[in-house]
Protein backbone atom coordinates (compact mmCIF):
# COMPACT_ATOMS: atom_id res chain seq x y z
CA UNK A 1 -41.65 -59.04 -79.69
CA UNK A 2 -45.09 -56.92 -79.94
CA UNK A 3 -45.84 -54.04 -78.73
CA UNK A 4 -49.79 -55.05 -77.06
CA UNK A 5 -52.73 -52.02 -77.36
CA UNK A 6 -52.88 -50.32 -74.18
CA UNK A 7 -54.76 -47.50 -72.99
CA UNK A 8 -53.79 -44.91 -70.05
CA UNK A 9 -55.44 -43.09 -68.15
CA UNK A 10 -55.58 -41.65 -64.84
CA UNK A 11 -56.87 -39.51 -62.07
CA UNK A 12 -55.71 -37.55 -58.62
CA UNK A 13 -54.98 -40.85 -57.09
CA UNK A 14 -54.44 -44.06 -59.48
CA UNK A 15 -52.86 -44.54 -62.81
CA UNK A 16 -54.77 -47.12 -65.11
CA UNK A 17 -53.18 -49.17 -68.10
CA UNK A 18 -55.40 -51.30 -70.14
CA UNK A 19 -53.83 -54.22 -72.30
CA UNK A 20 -55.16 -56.07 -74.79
CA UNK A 21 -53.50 -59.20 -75.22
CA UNK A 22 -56.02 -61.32 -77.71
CA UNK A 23 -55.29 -65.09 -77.74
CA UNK A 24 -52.82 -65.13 -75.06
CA UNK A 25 -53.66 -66.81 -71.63
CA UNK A 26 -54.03 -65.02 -68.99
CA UNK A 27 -51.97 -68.10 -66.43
CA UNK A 28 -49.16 -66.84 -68.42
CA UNK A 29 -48.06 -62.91 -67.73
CA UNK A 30 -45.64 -61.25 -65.96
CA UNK A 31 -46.19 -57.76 -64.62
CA UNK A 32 -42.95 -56.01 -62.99
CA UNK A 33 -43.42 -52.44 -61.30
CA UNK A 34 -40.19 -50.79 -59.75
CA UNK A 35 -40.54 -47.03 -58.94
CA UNK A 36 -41.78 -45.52 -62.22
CA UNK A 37 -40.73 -48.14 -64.11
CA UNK A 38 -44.20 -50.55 -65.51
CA UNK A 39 -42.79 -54.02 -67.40
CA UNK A 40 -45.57 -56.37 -69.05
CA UNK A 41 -44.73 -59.26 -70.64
CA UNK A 42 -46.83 -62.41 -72.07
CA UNK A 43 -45.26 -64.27 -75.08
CA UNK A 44 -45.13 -62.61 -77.27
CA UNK A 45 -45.99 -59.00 -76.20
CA UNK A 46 -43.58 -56.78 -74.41
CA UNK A 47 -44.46 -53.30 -72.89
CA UNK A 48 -42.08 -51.49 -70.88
């Protein structure tokens, strides 16, 4: 698997991830968020 570009970033209330996921469509992603755990996956990028 690849590891996608991301950016973080964040302020006093939100946490922001950017991905960039080039020539993947966006129909197919799956995002999983569990306490402070963040999962993204969409063939063939992984980020945990």
């Amino acid at each position: 698997m690849i590891t996608p570009a991301f950016e973080l970033s964040q302020d006093a209330d939100f946490l922001t991830v950017v991905i960039r996921v080039p020539y993947t469509r966006t129909s197919e992603f799956d995002i999983n968020i569990q306490g402070e755990d963040f999962k993204f996956y969409a063939k063939p990028y992984f980020l945990r």
